[in-house]
Every structure is written in C-alpha cells, then in structure tokens.
PDB file of N, CA and C in Angstrom:
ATOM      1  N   UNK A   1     158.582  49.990  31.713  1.00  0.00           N
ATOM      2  CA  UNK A   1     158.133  49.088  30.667  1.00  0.00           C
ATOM      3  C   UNK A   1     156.633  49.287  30.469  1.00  0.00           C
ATOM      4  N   UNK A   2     156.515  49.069  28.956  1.00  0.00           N
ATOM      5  CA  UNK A   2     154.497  49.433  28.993  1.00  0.00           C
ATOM      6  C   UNK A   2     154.100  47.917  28.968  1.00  0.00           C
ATOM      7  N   UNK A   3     152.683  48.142  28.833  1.00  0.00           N
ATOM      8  CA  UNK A   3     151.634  46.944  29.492  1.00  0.00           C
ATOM      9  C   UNK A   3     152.025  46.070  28.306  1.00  0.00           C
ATOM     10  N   UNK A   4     151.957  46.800  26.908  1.00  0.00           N
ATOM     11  CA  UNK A   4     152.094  45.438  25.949  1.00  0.00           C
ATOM     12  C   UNK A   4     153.860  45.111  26.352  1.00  0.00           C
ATOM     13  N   UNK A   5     154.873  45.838  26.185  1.00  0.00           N
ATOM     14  CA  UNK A   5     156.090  45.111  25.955  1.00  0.00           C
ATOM     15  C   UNK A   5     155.879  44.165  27.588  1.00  0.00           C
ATOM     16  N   UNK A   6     154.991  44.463  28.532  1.00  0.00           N
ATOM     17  CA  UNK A   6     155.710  43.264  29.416  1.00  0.00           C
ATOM     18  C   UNK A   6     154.240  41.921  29.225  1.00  0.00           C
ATOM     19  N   UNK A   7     153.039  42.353  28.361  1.00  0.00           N
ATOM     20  CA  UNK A   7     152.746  40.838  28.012  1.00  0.00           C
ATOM     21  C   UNK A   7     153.816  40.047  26.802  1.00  0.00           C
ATOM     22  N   UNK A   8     154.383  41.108  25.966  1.00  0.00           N
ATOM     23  CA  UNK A   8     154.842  40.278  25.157  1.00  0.00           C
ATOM     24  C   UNK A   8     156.263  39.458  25.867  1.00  0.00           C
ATOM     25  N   UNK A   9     156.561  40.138  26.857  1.00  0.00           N
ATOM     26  CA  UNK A   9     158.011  39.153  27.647  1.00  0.00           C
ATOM     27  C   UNK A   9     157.474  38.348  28.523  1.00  0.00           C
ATOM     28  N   UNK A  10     156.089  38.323  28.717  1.00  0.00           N
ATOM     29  CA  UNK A  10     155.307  37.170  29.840  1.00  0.00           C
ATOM     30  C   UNK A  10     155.122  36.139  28.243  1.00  0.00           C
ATOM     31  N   UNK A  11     154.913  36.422  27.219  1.00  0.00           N
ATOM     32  CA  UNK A  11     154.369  35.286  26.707  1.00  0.00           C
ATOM     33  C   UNK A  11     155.376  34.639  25.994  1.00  0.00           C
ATOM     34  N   UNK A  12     156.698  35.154  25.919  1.00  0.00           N
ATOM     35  CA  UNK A  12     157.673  34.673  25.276  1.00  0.00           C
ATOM     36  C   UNK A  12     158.364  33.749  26.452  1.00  0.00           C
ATOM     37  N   UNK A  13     158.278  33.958  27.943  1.00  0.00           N
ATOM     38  CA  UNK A  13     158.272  33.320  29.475  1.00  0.00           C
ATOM     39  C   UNK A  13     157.641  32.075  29.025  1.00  0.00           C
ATOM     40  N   UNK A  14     156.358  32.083  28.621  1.00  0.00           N
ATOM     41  CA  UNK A  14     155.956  31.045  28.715  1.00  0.00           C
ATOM     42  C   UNK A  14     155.985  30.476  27.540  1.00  0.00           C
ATOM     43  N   UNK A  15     156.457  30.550  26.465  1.00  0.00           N
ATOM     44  CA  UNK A  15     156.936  29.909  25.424  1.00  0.00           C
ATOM     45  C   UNK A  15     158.096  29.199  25.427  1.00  0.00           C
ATOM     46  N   UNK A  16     159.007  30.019  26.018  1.00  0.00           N
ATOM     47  CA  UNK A  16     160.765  29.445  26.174  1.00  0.00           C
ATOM     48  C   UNK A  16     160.541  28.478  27.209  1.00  0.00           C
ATOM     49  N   UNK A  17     159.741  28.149  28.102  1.00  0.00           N
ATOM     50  CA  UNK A  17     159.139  27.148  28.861  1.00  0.00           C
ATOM     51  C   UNK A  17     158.926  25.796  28.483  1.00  0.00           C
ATOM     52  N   UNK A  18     157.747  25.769  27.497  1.00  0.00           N
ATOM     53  CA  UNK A  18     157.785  24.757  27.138  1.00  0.00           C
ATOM     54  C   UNK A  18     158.665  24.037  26.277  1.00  0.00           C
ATOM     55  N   UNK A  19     158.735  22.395  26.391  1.00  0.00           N
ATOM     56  CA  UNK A  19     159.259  21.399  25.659  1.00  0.00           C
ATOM     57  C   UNK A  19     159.300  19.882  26.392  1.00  0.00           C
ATOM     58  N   UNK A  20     159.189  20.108  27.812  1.00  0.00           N
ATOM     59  CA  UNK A  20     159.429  19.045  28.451  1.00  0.00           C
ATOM     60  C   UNK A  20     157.926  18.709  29.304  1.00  0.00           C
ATOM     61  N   UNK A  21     157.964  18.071  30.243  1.00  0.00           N
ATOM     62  CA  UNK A  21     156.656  17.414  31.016  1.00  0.00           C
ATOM     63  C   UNK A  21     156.565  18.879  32.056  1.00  0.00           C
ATOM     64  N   UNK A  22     155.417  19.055  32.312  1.00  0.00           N
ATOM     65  CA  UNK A  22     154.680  20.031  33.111  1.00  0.00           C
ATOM     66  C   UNK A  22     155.111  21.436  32.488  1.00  0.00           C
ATOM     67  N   UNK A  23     155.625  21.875  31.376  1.00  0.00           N
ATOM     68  CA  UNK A  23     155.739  23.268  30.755  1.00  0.00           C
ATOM     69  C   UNK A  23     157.206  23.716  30.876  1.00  0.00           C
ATOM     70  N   UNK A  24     158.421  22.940  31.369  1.00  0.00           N
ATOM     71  CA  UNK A  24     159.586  23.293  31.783  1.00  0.00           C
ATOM     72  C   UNK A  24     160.760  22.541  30.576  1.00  0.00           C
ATOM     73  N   UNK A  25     161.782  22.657  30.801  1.00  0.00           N
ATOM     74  CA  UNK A  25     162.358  21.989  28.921  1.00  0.00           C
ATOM     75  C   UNK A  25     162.967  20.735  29.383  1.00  0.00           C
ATOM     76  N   UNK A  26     162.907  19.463  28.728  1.00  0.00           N
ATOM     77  CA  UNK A  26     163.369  18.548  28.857  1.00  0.00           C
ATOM     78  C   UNK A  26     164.852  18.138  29.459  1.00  0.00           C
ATOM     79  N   UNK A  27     164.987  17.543  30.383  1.00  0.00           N
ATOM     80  CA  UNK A  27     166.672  17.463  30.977  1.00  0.00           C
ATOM     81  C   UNK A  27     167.393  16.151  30.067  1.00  0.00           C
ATOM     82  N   UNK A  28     168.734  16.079  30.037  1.00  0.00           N
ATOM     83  CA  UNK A  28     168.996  15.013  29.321  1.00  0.00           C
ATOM     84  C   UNK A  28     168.283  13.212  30.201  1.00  0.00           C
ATOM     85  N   UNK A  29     168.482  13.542  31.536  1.00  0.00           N
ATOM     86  CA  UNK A  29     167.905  12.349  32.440  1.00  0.00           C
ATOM     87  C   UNK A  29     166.640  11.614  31.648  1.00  0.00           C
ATOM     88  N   UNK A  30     166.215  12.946  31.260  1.00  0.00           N
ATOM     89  CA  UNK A  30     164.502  12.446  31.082  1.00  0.00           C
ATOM     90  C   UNK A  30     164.737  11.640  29.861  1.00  0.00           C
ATOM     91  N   UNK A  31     165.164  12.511  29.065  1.00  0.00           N
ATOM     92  CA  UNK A  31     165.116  11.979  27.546  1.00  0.00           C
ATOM     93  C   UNK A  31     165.845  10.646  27.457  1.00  0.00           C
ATOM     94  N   UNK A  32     166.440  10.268  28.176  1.00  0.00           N
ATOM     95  CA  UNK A  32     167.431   9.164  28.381  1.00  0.00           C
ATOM     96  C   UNK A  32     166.519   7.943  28.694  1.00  0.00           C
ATOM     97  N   UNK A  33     165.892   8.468  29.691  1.00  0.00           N
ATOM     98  CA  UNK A  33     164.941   7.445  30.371  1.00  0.00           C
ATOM     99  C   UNK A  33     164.246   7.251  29.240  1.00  0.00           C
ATOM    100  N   UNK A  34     163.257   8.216  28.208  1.00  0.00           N
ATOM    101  CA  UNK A  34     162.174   8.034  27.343  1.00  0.00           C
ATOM    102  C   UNK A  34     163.241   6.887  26.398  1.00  0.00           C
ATOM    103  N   UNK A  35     163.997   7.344  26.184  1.00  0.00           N
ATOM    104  CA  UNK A  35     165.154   6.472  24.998  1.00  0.00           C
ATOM    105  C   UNK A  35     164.596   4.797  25.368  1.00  0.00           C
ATOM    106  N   UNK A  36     165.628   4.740  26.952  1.00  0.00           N
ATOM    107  CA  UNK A  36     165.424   3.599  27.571  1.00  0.00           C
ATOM    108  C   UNK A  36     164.086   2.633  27.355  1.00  0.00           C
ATOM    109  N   UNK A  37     162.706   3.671  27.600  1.00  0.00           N
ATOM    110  CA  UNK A  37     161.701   2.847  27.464  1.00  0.00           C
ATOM    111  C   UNK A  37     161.327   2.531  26.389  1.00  0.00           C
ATOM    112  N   UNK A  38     161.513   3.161  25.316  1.00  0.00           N
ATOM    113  CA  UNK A  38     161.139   3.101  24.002  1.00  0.00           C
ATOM    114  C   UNK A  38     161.874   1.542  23.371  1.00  0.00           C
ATOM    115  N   UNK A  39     163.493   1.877  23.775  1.00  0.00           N
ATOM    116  CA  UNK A  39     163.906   0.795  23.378  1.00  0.00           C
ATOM    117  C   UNK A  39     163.512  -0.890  24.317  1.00  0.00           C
ATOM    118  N   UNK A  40     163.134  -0.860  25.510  1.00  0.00           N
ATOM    119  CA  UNK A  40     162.989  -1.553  25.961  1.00  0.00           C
ATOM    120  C   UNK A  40     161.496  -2.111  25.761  1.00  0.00           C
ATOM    121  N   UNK A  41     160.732  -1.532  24.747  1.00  0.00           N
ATOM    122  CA  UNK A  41     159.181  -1.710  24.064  1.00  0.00           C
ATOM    123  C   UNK A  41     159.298  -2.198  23.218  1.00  0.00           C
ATOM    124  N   UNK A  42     160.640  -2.535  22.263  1.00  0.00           N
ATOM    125  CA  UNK A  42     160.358  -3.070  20.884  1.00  0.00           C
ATOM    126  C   UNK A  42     160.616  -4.306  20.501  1.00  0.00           C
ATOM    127  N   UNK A  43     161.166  -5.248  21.459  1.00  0.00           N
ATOM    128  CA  UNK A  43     162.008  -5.177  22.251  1.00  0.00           C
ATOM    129  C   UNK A  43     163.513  -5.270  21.890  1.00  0.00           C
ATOM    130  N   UNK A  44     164.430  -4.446  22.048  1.00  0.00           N
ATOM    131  CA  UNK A  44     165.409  -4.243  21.604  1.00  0.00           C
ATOM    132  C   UNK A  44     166.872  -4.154  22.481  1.00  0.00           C
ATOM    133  N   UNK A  45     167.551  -5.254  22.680  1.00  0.00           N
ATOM    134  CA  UNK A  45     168.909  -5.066  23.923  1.00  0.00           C
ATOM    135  C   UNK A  45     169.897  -4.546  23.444  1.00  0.00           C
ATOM    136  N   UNK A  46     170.586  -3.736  24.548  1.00  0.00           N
ATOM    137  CA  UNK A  46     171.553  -2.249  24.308  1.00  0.00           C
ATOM    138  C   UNK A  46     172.189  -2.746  25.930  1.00  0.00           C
ATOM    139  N   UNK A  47     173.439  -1.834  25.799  1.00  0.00           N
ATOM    140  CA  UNK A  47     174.076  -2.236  26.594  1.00  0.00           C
ATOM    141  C   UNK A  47     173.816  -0.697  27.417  1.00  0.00           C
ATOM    142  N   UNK A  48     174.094   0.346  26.558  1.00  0.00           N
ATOM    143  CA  UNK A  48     173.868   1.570  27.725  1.00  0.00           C
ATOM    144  C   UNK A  48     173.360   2.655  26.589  1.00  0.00           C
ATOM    145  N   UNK A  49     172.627   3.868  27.127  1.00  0.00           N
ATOM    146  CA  UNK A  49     172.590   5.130  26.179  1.00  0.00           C
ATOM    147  C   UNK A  49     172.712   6.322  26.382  1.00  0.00           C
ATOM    148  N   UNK A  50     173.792   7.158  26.109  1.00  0.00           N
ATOM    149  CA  UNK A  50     174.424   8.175  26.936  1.00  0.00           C
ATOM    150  C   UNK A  50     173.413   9.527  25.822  1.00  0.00           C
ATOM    151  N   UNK A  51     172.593  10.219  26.194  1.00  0.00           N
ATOM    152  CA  UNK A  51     171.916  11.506  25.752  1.00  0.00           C
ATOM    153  C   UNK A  51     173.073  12.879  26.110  1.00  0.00           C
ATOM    154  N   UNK A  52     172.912  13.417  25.185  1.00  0.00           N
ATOM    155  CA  UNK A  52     173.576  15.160  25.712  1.00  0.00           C
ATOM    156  C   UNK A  52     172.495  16.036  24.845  1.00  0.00           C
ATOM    157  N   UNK A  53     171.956  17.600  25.129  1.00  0.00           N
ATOM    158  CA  UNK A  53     171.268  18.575  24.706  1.00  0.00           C
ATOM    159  C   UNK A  53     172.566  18.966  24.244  1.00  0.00           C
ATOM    160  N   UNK A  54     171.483  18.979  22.654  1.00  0.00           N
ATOM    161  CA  UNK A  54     172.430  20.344  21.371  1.00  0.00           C
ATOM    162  C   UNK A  54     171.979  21.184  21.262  1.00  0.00           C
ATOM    163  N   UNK A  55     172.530  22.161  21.007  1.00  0.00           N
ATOM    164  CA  UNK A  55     171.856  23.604  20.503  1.00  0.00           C
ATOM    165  C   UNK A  55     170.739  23.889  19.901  1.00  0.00           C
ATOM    166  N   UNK A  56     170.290  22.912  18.776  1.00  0.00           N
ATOM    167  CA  UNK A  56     169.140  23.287  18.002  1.00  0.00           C
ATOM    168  C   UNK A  56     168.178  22.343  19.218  1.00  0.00           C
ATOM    169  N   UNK A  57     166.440  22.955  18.139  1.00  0.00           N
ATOM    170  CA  UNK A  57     165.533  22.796  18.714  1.00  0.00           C
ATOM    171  C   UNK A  57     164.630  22.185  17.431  1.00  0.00           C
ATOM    172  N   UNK A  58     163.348  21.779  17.937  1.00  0.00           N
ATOM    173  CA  UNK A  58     162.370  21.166  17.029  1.00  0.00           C
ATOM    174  C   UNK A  58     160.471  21.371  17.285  1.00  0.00           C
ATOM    175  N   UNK A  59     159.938  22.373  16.551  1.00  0.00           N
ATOM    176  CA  UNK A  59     159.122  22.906  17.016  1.00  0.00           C
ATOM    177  C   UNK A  59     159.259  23.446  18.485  1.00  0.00           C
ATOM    178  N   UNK A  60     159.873  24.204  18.841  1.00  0.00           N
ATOM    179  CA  UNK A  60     160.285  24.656  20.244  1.00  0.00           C
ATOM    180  C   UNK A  60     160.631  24.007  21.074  1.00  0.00           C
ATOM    181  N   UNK A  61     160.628  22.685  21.199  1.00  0.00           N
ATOM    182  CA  UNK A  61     161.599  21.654  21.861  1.00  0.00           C
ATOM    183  C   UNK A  61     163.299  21.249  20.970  1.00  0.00           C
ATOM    184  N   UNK A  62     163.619  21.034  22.389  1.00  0.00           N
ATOM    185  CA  UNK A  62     165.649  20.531  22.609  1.00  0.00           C
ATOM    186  C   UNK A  62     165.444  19.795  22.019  1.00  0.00           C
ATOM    187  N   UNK A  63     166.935  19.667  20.747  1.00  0.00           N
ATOM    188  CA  UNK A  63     166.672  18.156  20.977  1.00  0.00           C
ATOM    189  C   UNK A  63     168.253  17.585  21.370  1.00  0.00           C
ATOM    190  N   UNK A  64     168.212  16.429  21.369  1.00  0.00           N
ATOM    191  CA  UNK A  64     169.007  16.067  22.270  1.00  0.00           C
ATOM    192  C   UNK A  64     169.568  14.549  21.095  1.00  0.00           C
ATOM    193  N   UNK A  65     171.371  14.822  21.100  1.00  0.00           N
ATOM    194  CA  UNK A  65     171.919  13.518  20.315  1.00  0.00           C
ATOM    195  C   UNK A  65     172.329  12.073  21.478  1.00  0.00           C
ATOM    196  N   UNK A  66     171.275  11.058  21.481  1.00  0.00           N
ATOM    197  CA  UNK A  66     171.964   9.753  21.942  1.00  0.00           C
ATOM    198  C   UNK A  66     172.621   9.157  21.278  1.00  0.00           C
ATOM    199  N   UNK A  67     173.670   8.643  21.860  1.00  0.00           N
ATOM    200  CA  UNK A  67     174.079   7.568  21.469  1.00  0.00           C
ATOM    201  C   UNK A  67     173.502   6.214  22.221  1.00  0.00           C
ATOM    202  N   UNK A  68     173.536   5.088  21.848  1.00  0.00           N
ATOM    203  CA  UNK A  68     172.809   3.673  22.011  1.00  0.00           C
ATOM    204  C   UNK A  68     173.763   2.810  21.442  1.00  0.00           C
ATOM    205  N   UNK A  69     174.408   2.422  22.519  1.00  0.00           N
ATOM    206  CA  UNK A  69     175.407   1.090  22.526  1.00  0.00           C
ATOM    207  C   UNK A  69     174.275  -0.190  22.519  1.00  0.00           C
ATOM    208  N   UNK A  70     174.467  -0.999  21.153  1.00  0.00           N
ATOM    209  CA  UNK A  70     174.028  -2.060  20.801  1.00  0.00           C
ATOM    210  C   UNK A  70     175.155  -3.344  20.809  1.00  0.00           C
ATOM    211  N   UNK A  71     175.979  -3.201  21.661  1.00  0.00           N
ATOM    212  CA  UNK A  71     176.677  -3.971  21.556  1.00  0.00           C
ATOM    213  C   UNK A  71     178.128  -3.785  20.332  1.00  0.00           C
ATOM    214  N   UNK A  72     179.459  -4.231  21.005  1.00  0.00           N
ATOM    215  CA  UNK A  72     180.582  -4.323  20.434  1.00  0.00           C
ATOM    216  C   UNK A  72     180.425  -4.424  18.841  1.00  0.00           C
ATOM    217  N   UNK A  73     181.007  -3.816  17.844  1.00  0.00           N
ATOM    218  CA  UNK A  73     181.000  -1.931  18.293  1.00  0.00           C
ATOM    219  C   UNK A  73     179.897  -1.234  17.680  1.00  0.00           C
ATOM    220  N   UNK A  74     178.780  -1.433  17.903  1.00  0.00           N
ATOM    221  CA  UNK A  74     177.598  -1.061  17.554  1.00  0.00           C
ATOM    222  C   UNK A  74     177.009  -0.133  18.119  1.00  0.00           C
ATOM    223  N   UNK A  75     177.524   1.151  17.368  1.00  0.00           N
ATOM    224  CA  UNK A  75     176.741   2.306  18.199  1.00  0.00           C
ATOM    225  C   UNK A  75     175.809   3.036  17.672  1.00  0.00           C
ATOM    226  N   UNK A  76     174.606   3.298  17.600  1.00  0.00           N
ATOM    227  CA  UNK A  76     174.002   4.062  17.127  1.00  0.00           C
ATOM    228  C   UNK A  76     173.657   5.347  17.449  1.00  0.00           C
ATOM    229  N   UNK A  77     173.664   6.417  16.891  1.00  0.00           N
ATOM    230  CA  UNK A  77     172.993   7.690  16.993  1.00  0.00           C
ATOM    231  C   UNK A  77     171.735   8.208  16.985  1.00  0.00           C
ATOM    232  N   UNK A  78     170.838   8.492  17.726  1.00  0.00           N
ATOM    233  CA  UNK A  78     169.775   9.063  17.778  1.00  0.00           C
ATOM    234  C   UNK A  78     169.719  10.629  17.876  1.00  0.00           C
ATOM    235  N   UNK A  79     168.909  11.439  17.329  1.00  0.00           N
ATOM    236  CA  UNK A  79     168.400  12.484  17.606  1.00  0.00           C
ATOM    237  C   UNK A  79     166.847  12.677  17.791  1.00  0.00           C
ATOM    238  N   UNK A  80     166.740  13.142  18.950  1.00  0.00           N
ATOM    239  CA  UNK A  80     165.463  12.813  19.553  1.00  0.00           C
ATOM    240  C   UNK A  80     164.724  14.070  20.592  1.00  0.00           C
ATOM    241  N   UNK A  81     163.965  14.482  20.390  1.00  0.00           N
ATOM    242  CA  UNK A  81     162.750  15.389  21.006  1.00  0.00           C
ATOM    243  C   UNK A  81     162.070  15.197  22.123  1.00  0.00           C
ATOM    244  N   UNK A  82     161.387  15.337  22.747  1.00  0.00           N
ATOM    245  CA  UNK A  82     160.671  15.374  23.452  1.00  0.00           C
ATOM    246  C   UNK A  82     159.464  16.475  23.572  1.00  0.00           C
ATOM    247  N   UNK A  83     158.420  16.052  22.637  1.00  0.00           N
ATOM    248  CA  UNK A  83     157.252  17.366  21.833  1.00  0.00           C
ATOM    249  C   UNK A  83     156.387  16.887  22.556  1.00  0.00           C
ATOM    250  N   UNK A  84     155.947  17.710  23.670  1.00  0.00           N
ATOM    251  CA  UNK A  84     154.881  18.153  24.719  1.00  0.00           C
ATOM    252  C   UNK A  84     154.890  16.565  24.983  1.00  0.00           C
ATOM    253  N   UNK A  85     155.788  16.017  25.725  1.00  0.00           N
ATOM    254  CA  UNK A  85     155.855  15.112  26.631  1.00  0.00           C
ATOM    255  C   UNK A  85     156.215  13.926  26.050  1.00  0.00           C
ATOM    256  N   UNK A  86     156.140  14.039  24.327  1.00  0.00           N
ATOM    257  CA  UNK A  86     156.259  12.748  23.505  1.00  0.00           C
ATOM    258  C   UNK A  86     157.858  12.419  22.692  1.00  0.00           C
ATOM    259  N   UNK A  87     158.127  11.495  23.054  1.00  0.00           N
ATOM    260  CA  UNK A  87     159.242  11.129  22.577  1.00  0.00           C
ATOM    261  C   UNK A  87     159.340  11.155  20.811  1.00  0.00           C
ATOM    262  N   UNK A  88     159.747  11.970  20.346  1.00  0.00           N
ATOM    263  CA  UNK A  88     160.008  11.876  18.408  1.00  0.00           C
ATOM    264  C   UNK A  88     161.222  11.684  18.539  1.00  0.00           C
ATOM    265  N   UNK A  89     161.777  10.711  17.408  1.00  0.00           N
ATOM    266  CA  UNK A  89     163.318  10.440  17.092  1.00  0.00           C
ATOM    267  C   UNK A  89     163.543  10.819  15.420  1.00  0.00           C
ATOM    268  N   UNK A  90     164.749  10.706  15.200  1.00  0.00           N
ATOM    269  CA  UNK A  90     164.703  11.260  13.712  1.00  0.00           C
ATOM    270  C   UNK A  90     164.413  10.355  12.951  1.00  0.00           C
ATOM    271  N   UNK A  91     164.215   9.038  13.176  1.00  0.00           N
ATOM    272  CA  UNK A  91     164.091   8.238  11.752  1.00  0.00           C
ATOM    273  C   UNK A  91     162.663   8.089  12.087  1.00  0.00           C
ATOM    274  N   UNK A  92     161.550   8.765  12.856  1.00  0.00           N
ATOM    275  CA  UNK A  92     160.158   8.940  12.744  1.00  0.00           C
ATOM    276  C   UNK A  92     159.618  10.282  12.116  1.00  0.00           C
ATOM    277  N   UNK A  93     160.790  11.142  12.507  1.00  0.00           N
ATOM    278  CA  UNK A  93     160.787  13.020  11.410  1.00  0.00           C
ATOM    279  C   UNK A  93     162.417  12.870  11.366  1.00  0.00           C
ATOM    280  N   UNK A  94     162.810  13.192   9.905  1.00  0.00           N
ATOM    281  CA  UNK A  94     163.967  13.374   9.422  1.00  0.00           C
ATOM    282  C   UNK A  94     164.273  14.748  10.048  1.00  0.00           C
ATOM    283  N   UNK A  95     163.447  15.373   9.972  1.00  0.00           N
ATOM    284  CA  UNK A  95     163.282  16.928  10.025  1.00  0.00           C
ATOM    285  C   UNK A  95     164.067  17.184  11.173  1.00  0.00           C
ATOM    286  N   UNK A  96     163.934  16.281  11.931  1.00  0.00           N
ATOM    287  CA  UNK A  96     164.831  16.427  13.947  1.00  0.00           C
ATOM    288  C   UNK A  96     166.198  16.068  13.072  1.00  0.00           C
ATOM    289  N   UNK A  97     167.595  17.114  13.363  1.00  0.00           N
ATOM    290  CA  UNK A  97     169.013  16.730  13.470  1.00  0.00           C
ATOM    291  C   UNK A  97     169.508  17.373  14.216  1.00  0.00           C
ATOM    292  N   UNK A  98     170.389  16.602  14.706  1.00  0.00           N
ATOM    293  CA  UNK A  98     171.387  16.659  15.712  1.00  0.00           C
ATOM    294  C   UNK A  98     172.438  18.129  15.852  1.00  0.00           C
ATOM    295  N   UNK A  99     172.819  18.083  14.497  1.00  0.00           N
ATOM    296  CA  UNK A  99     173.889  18.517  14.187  1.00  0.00           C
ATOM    297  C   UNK A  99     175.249  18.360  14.593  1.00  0.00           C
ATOM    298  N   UNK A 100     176.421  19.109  14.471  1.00  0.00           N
ATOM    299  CA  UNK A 100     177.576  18.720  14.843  1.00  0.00           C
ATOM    300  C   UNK A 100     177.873  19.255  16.341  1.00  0.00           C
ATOM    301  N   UNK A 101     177.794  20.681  16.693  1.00  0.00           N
ATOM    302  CA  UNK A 101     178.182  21.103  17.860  1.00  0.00           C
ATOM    303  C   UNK A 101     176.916  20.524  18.238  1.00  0.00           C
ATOM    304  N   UNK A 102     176.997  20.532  19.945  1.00  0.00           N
ATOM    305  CA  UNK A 102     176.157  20.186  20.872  1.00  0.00           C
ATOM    306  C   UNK A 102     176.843  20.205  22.574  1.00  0.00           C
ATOM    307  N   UNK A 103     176.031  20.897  23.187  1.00  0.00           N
ATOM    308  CA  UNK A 103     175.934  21.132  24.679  1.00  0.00           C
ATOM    309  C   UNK A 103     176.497  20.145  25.769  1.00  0.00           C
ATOM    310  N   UNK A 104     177.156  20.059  26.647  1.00  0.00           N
ATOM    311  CA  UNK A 104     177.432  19.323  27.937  1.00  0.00           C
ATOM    312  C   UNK A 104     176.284  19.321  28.898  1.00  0.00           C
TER     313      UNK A 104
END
C-alpha cells in the first residue's frame, strides 16, 4: 500500500468513528438514555422508550427510530441523532428520517 492510499484509509478510520461521545458511534443504550433525559426535562411522562439503529445516517451520525410510549395507546415515534454528543430529533431537523427498514 502507498503512503497516500494508507492516509486516506487512516482518515476515513477516523471518520467512520465518529458520531457518538469520545469519537466512537452512538449505541442504542445511549441514545435511549439521551431520549429519557430530554423527555424527563420538559417535563413530559412516558411509560417506557424502546430505541433501535437504522441504516441511514445524519451528517455522519446513526440515527436511530424510538418509539415513546405515552401512555395507552399513545405511541410516538422519534427519529433521533446523536451529532457530536448532541441529541437532534426530527421535529427539531425534518431532515433526520427514520425510514422503513432499520437494524436490531
């Protein structure tokens, strides 16, 4: 391999890296938790909120579809980011969707 093709696979290393806290990509745990606090700031009661990672991404971050049980049968959908440590949801950028397929 020459010197440029292996900076350009060191810098694409550290690109595919980021999205989550300390340079590594967001786990659904995390984003779950950010969900949690967000909703628990507005103040807003939910009974539970189950996150899964979808395929697409948003400025180089996962994003990830919650659902947010608001109570019988109130469920809402979130699609939500996590951009260099900050929680974005879609009804703050439309631009973040979910889409239909999505990851376990």
């Amino acid at each position: 391999m020459t010197r440029a093709a292996l900076l350009v696979a060191a810098a694409l290393t550290l690109v595919a890296g980021c999205g989550g806290s300390e340079g590594k990509p967001a786990t659904a745990p995390e984003v779950k938790a950010a969900v949690e606090e967000r909703l628990l700031a507005e103040p807003l009661s939910f009974k539970w909120v189950y996150c899964l990672r979808t395929k697409r991404s948003f400025e180089g971050a996962r994003i990830f579809r919650c659902n947010v049980n608001f109570g019988p049968p109130h469920i809402e959908v979130y699609c939500v980011t996590l951009a260099g440590g900050t929680l974005v949801t879609n009804r703050e950028d439309p631009r973040i969707r979910c889409g239909r397929g999505y990851d376990d």
